[in-house]
N, C-alpha and C. Protein backbone atom coordinates (compact mmCIF):
# COMPACT_ATOMS: atom_id res chain seq x y z
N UNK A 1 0.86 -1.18 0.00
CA UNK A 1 0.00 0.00 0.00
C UNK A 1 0.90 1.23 0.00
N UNK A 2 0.79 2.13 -1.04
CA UNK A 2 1.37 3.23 -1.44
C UNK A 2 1.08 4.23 -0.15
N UNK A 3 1.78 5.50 0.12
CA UNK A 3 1.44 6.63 0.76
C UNK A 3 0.02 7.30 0.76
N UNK A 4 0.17 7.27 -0.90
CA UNK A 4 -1.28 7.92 -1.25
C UNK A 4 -2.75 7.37 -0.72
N UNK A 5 -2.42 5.83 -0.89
CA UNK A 5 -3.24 5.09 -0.32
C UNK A 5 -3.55 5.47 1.34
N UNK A 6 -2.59 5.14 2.02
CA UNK A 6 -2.30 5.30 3.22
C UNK A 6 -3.11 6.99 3.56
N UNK A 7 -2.86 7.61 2.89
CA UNK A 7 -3.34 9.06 3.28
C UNK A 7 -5.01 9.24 3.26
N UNK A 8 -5.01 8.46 2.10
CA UNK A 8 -6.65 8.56 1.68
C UNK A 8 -7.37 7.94 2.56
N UNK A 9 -6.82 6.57 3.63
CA UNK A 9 -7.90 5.97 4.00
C UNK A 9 -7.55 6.47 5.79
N UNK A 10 -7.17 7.17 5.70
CA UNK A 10 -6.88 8.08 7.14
C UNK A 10 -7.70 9.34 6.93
N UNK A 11 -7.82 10.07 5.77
CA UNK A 11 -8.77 11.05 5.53
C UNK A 11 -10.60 10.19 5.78
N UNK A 12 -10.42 9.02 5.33
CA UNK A 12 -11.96 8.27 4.88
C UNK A 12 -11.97 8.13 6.55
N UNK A 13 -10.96 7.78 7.11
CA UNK A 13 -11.12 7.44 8.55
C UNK A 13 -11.72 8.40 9.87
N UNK A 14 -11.04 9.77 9.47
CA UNK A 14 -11.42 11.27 10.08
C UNK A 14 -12.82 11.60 9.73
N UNK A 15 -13.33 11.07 8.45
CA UNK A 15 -14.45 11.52 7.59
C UNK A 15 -15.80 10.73 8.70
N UNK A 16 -15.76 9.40 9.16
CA UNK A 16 -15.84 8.81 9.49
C UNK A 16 -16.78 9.16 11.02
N UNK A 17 -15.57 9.32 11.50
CA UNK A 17 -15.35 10.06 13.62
C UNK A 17 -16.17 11.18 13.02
N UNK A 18 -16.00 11.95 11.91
CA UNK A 18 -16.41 13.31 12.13
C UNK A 18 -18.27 13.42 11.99
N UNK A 19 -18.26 12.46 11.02
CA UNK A 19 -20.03 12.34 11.17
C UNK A 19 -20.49 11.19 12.20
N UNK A 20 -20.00 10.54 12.85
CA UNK A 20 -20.70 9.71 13.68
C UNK A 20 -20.70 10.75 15.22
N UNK A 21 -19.35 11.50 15.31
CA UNK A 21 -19.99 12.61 16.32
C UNK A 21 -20.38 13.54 16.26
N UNK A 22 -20.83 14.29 14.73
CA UNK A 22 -22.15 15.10 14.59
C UNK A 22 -23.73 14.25 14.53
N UNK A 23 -23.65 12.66 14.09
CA UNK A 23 -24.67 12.28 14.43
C UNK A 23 -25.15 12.11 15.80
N UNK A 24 -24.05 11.66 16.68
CA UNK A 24 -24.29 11.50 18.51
C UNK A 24 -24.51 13.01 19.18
N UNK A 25 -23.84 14.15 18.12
CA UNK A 25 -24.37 15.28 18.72
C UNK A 25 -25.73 15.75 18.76
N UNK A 26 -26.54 15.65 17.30
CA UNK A 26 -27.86 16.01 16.50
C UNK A 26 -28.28 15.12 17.54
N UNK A 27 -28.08 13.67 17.94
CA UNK A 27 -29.04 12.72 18.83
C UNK A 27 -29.18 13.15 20.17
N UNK A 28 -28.39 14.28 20.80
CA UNK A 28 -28.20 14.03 22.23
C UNK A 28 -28.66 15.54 22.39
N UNK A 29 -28.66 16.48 20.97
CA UNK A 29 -29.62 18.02 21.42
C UNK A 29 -31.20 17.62 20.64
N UNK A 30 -31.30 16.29 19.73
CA UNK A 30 -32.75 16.11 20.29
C UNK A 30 -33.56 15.70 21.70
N UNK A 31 -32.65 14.91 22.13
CA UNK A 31 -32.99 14.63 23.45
C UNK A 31 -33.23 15.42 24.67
N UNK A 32 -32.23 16.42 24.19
CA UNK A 32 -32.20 17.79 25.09
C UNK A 32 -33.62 18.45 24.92
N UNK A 33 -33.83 18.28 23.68
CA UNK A 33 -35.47 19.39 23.39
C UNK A 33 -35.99 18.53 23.91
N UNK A 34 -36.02 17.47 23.60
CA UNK A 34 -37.68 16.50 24.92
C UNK A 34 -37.43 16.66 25.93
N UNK A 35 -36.61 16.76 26.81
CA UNK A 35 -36.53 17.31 28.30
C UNK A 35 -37.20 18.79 28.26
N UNK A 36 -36.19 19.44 27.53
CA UNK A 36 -36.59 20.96 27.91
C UNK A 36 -38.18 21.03 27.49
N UNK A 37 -38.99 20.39 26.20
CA UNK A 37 -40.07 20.81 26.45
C UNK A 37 -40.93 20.38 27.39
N UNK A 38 -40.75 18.82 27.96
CA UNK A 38 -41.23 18.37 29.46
C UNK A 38 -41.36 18.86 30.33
N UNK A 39 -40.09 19.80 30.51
CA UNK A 39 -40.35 20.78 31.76
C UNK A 39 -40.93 22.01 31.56
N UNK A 40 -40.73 22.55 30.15
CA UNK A 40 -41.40 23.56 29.93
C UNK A 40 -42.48 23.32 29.73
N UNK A 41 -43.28 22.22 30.04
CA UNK A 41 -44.95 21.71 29.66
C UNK A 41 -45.56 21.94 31.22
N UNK A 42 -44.55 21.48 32.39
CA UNK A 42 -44.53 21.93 33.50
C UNK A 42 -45.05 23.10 34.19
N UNK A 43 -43.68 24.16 33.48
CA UNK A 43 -43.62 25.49 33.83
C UNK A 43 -44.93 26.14 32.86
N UNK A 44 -45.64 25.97 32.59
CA UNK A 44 -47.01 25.75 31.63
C UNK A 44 -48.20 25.50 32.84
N UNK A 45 -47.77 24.74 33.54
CA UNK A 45 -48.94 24.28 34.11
C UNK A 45 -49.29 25.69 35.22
N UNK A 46 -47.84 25.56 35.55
CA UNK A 46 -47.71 26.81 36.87
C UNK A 46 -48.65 27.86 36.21
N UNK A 47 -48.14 28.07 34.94
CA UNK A 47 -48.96 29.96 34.51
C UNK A 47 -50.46 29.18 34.34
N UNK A 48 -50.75 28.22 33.72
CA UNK A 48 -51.98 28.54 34.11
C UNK A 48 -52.96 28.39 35.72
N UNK A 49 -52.27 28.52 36.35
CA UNK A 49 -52.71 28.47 37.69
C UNK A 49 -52.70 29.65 38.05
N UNK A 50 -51.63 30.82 37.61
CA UNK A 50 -51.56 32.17 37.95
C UNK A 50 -53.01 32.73 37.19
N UNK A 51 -52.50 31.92 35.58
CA UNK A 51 -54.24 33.30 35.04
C UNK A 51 -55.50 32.52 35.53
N UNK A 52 -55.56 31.50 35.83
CA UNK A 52 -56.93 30.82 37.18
C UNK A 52 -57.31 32.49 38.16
N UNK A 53 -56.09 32.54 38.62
CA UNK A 53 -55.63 33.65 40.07
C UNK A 53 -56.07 34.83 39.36
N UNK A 54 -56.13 35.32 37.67
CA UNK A 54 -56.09 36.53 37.31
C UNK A 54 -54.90 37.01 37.20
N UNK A 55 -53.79 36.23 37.27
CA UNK A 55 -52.54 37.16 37.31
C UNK A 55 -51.95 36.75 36.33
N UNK A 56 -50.66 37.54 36.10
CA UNK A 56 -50.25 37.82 34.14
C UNK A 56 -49.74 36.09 34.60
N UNK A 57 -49.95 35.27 33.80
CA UNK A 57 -49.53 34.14 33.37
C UNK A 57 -48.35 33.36 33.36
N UNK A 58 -47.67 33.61 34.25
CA UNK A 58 -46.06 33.28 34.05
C UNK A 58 -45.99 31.95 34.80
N UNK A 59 -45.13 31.25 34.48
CA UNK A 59 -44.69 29.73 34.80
C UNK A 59 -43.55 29.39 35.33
N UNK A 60 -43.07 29.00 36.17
CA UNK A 60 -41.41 28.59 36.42
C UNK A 60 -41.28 27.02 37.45
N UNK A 61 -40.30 26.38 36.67
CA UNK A 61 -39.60 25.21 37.21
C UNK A 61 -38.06 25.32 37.23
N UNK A 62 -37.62 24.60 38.72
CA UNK A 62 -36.19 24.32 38.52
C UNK A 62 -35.93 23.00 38.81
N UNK A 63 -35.14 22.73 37.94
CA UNK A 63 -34.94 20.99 37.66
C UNK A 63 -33.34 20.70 38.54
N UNK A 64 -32.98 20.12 38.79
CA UNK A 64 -31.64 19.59 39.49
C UNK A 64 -31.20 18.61 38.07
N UNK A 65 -30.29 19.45 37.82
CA UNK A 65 -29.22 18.59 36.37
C UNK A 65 -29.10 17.43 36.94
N UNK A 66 -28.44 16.65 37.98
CA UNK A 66 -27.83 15.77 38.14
C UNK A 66 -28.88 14.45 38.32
N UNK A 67 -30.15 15.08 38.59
CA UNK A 67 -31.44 13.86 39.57
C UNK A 67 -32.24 13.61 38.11
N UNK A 68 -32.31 15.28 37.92
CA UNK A 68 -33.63 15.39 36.74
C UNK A 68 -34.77 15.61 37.50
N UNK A 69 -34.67 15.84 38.53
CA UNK A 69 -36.34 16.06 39.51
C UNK A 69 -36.31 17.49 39.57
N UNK A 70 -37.42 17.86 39.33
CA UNK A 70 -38.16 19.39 39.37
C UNK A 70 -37.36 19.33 41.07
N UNK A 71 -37.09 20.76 41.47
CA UNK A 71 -36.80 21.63 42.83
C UNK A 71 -37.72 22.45 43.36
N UNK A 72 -38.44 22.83 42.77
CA UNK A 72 -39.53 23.75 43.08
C UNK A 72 -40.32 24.19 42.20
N UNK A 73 -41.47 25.16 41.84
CA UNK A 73 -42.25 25.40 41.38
C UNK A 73 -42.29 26.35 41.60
N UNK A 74 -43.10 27.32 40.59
CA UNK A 74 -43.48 28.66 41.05
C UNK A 74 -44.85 29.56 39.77
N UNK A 75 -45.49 30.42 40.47
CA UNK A 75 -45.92 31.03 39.33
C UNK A 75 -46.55 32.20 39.56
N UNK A 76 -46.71 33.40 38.68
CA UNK A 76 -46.89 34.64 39.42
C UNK A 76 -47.97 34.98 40.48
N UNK A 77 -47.71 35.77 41.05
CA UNK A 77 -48.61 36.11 42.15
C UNK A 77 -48.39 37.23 43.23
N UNK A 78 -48.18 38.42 42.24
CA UNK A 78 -48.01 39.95 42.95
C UNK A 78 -49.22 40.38 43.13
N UNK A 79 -50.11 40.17 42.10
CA UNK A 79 -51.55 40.63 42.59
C UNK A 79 -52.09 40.18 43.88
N UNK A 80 -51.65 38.83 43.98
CA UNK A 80 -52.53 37.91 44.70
C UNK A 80 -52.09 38.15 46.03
N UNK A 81 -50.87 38.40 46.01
CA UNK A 81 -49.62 38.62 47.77
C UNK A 81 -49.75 39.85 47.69
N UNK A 82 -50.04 41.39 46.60
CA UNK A 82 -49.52 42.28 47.10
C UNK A 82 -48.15 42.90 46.99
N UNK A 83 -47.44 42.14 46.34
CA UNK A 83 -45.97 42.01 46.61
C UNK A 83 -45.34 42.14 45.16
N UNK A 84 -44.17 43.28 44.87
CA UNK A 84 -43.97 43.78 44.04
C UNK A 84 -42.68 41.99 43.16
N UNK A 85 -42.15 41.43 44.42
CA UNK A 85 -41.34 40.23 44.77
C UNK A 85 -42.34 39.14 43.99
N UNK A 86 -43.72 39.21 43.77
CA UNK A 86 -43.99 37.98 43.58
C UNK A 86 -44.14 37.31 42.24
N UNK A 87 -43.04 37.15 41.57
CA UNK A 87 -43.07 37.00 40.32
C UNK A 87 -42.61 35.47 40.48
N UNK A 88 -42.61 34.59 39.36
CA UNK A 88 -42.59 33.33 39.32
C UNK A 88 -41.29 32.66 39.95
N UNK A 89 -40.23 33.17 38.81
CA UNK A 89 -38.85 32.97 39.40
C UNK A 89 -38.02 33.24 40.91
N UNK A 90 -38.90 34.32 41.09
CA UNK A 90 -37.67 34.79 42.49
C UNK A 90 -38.64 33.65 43.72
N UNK A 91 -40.44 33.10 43.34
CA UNK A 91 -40.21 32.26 44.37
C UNK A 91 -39.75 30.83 44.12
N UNK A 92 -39.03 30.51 42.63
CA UNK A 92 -38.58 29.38 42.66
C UNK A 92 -37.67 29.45 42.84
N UNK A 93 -36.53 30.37 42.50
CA UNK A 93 -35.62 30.68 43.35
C UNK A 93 -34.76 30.65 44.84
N UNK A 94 -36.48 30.94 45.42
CA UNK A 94 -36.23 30.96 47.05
C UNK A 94 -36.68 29.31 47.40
N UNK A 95 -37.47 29.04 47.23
CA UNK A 95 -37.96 27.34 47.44
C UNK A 95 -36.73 26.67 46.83
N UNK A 96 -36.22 26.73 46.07
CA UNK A 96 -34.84 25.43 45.61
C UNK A 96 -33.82 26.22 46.30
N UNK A 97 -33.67 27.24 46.32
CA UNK A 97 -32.40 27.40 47.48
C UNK A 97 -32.29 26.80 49.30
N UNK A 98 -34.39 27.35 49.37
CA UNK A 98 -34.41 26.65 50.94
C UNK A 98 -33.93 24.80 50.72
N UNK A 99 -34.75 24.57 49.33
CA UNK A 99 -34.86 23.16 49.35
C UNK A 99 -33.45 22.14 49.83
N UNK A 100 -32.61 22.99 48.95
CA UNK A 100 -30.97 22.65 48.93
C UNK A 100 -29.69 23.16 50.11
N UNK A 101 -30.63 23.91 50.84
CA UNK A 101 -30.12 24.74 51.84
C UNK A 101 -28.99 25.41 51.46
N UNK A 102 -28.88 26.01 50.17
CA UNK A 102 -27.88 26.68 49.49
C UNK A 102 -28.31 27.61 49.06
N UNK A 103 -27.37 28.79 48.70
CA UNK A 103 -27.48 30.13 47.63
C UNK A 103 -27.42 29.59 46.38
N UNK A 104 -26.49 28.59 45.85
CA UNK A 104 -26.01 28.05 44.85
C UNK A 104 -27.28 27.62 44.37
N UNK A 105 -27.32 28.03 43.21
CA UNK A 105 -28.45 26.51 42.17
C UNK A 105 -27.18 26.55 41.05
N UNK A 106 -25.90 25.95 41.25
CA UNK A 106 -25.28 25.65 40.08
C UNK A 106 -25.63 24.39 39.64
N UNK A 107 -26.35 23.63 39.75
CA UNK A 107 -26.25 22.47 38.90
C UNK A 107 -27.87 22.25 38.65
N UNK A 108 -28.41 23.75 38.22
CA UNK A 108 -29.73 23.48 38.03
C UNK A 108 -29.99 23.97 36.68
N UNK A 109 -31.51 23.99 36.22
CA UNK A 109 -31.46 24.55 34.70
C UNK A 109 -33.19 25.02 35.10
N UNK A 110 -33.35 26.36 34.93
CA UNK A 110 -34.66 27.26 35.18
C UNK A 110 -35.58 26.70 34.08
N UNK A 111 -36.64 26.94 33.84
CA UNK A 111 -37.26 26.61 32.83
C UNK A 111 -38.37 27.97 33.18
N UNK A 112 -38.44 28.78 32.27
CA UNK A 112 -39.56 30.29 32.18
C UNK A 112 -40.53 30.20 30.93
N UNK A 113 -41.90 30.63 31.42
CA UNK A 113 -42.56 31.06 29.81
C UNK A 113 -42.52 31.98 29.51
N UNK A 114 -42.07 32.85 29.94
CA UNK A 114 -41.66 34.08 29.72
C UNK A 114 -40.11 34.67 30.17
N UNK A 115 -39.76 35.51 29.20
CA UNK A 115 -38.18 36.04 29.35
C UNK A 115 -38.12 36.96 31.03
N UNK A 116 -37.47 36.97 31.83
CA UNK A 116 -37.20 37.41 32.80
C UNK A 116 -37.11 38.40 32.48
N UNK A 117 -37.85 39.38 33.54
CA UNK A 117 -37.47 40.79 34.05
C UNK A 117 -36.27 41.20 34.70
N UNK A 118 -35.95 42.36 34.45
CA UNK A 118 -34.20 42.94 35.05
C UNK A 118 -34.12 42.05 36.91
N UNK A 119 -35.09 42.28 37.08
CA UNK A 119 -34.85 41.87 38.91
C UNK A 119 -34.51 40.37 39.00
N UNK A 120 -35.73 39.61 37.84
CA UNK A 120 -35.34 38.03 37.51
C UNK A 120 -34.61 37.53 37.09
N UNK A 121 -33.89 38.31 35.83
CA UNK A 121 -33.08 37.86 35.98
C UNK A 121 -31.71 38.03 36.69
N UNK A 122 -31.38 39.06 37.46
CA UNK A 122 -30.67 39.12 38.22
C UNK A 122 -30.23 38.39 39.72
N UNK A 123 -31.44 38.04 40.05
CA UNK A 123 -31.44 37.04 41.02
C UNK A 123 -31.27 35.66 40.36
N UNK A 124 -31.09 35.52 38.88
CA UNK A 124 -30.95 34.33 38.26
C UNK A 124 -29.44 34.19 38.49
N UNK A 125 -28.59 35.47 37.76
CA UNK A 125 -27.29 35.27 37.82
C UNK A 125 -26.85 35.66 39.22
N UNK A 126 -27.50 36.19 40.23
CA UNK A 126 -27.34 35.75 41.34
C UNK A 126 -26.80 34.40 42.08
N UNK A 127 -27.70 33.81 41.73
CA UNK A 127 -28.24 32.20 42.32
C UNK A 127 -27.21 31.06 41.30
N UNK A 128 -26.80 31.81 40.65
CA UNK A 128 -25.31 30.96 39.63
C UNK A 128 -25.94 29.81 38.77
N UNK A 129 -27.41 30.06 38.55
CA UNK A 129 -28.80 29.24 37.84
C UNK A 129 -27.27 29.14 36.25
N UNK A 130 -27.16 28.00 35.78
CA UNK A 130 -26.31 28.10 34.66
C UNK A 130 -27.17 28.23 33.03
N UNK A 131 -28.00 27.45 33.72
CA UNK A 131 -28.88 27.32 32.31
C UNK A 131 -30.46 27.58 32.48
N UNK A 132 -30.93 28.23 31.78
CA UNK A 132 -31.90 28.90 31.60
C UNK A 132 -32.76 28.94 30.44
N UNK A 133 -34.14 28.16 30.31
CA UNK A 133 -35.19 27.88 28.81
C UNK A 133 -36.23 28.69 29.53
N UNK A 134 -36.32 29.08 28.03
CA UNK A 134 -37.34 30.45 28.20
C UNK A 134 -38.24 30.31 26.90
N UNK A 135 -39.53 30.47 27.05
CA UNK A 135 -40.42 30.01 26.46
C UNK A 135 -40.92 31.06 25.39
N UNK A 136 -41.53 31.86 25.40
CA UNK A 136 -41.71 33.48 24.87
C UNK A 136 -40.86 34.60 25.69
N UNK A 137 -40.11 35.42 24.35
CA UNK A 137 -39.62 36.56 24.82
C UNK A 137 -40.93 38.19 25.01
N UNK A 138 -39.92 38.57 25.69
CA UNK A 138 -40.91 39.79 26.19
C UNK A 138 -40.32 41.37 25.73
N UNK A 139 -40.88 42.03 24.49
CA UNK A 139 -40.04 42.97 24.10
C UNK A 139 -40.43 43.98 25.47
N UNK A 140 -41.67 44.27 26.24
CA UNK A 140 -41.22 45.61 26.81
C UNK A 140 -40.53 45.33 28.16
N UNK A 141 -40.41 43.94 29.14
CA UNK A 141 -39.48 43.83 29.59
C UNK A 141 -38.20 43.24 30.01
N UNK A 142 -38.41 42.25 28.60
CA UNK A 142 -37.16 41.17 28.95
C UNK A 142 -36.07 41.53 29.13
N UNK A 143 -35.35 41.29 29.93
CA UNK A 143 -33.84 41.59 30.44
C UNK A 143 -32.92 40.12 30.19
N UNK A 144 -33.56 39.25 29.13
CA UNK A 144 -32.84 38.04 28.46
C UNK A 144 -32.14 38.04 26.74
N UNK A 145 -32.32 39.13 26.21
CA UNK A 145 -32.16 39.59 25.14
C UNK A 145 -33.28 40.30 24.46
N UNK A 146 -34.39 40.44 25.15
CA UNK A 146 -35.25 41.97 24.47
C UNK A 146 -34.51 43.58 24.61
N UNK A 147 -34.69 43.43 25.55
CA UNK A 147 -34.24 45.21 25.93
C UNK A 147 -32.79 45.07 26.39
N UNK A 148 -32.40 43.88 26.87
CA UNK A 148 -30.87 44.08 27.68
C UNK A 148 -31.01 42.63 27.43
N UNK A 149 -29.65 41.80 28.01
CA UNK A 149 -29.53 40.61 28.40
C UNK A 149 -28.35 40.28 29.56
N UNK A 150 -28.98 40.68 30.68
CA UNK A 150 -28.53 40.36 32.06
C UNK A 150 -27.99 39.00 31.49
N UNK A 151 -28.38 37.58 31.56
CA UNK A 151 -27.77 36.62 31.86
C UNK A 151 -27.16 36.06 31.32
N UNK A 152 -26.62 37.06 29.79
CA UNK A 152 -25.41 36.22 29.27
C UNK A 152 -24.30 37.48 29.63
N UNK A 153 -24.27 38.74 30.26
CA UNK A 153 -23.87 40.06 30.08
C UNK A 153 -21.95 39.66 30.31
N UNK A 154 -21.17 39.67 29.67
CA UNK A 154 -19.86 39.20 29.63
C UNK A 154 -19.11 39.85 31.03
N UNK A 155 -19.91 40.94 31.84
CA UNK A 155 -19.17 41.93 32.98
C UNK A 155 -19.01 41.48 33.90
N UNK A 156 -20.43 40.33 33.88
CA UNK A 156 -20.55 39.50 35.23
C UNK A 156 -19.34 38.72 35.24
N UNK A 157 -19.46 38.47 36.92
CA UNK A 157 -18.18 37.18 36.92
C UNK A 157 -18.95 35.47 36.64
N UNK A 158 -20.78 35.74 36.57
CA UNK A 158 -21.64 34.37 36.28
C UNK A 158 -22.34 34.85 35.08
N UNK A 159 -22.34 34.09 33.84
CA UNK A 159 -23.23 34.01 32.93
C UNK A 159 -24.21 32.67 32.70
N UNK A 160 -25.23 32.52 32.19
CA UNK A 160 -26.28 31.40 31.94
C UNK A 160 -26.01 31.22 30.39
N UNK A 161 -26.20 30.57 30.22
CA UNK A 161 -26.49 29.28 28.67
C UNK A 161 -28.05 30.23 28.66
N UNK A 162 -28.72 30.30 27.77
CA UNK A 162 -29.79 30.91 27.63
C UNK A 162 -30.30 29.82 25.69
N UNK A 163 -31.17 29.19 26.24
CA UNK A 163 -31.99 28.01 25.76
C UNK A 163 -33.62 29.23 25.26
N UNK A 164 -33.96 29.98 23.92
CA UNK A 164 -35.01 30.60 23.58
C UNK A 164 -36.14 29.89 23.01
N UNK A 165 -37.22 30.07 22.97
CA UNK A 165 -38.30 29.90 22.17
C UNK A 165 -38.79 28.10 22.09
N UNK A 166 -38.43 27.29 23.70
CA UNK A 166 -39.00 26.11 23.62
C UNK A 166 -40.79 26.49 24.29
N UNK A 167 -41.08 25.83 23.86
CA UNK A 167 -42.65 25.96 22.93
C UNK A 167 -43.01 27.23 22.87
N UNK A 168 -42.63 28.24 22.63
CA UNK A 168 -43.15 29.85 22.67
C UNK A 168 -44.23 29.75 21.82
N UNK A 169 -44.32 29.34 21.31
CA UNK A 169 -45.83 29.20 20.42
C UNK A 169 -46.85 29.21 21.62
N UNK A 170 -47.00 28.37 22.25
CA UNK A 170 -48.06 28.19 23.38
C UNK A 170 -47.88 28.64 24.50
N UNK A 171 -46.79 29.31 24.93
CA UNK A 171 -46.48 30.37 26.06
C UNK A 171 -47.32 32.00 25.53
N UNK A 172 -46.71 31.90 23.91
CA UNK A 172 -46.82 33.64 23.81
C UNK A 172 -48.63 33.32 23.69
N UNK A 173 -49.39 32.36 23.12
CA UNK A 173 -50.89 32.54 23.31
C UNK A 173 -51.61 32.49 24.54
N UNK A 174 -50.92 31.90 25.54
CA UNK A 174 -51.17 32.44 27.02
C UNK A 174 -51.42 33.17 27.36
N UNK A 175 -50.14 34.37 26.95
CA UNK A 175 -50.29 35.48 27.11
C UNK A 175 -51.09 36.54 26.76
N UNK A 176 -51.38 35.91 25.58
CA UNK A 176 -52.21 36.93 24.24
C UNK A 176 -53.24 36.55 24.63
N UNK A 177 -54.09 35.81 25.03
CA UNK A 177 -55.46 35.49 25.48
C UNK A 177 -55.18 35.91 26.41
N UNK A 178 -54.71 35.93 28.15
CA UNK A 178 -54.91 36.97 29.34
C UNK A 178 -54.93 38.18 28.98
N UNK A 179 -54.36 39.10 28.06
CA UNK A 179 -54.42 40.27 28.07
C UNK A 179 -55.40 40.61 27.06
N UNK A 180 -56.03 39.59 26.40
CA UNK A 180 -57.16 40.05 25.22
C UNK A 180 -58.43 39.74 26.48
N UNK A 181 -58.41 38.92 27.61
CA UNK A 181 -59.68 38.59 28.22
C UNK A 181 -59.56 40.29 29.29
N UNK A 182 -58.29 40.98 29.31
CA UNK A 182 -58.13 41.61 30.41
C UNK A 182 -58.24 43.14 30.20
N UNK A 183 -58.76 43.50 28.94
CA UNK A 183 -59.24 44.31 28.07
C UNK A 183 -60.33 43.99 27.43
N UNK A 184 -61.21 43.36 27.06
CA UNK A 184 -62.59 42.63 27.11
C UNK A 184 -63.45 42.98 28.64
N UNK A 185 -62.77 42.79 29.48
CA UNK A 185 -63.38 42.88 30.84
C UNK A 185 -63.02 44.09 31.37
N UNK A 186 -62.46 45.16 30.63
CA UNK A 186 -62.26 46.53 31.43
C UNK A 186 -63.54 47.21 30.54
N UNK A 187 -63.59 46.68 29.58
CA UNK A 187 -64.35 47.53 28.64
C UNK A 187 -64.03 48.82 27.73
């Protein structure tokens, strides 16, 4: 067997590795979307329990990377408490931190139907949350890449993985029906 030979079937060989680990890659970020939309079917359930309550519709789960078990739950409820604090995230936030008896949620992954507000997400990169799926973005206040993007912002010494638009189709009509029923009923 000539050089040439030799060269060619070391190229056929690289050719080889190189699509069987873009195929194990394509296989293992489909897998990733069936999780993320599982939980984001979850964080789904939460908002509709908020617009049950009348309140803007928002959803939140935090999952523990390592178990795969939801940490807490959450879903809005400033109207309902009064409380400027009561937005979905900051009480899932506080429930998986009591849960874990830690500040840390590093080895967790948020799941939102909606893009976090400046405060949410700040207590996201707070809480060292690494990864973050977000369901519909929010142009007048997302602080995830609408208006700003707190949680990838390069200044911080913590940034998040930021995962967009798993099922936003059926997050953003959530939304669009609470605020079409919530203008219908003001008259």
């Amino acid at each position: 067997m000539g050089n040439e030979e030799k060269h060619l079937r070391r190229i056929a060989a690289k050719k080889a590795k190189l699509e069987a680990a873009e195929k194990a890659a394509a296989k293992a970020a489909a897998e990733q979307l069936k999780l993320d939309e599982k939980y984001m079917k979850e964080a789904l359930r939460q908002a509709k329990k908020a617009y049950a309550l009348k309140e803007v519709p928002i959803g939140c789960v935090l999952v523990d990377n390592e178990t795969g078990k939801v940490l807490s739950r959450g879903y809005n409820r400033r109207n309902t408490d009064h409380l400027a604090l009561g937005h979905a995230e900051i009480t899932v936030i506080k429930r998986g931190c009591k849960k874990l008896n830690d500040w840390r949620l590093d080895h967790c992954t948020l799941y939102v139907t909606l893009e976090p507000c400046q405060m949410c997400a700040g207590a996201i990169v707070q809480a060292r949350v690494p990864r973050v799926v977000i369901g519909a973005m929010n142009a007048k206040a997302g602080c995830a890449g609408s208006i700003f993007n707190l949680l990838e912002e390069p200044k911080f010494n913590h940034r998040c993985e930021v995962v967009r638009g798993v099922l936003g189709e059926e997050c953003s009509e959530m939304m669009s029906e609470f605020f079409k029923e919530l203008r219908e009923n003001r008259g």
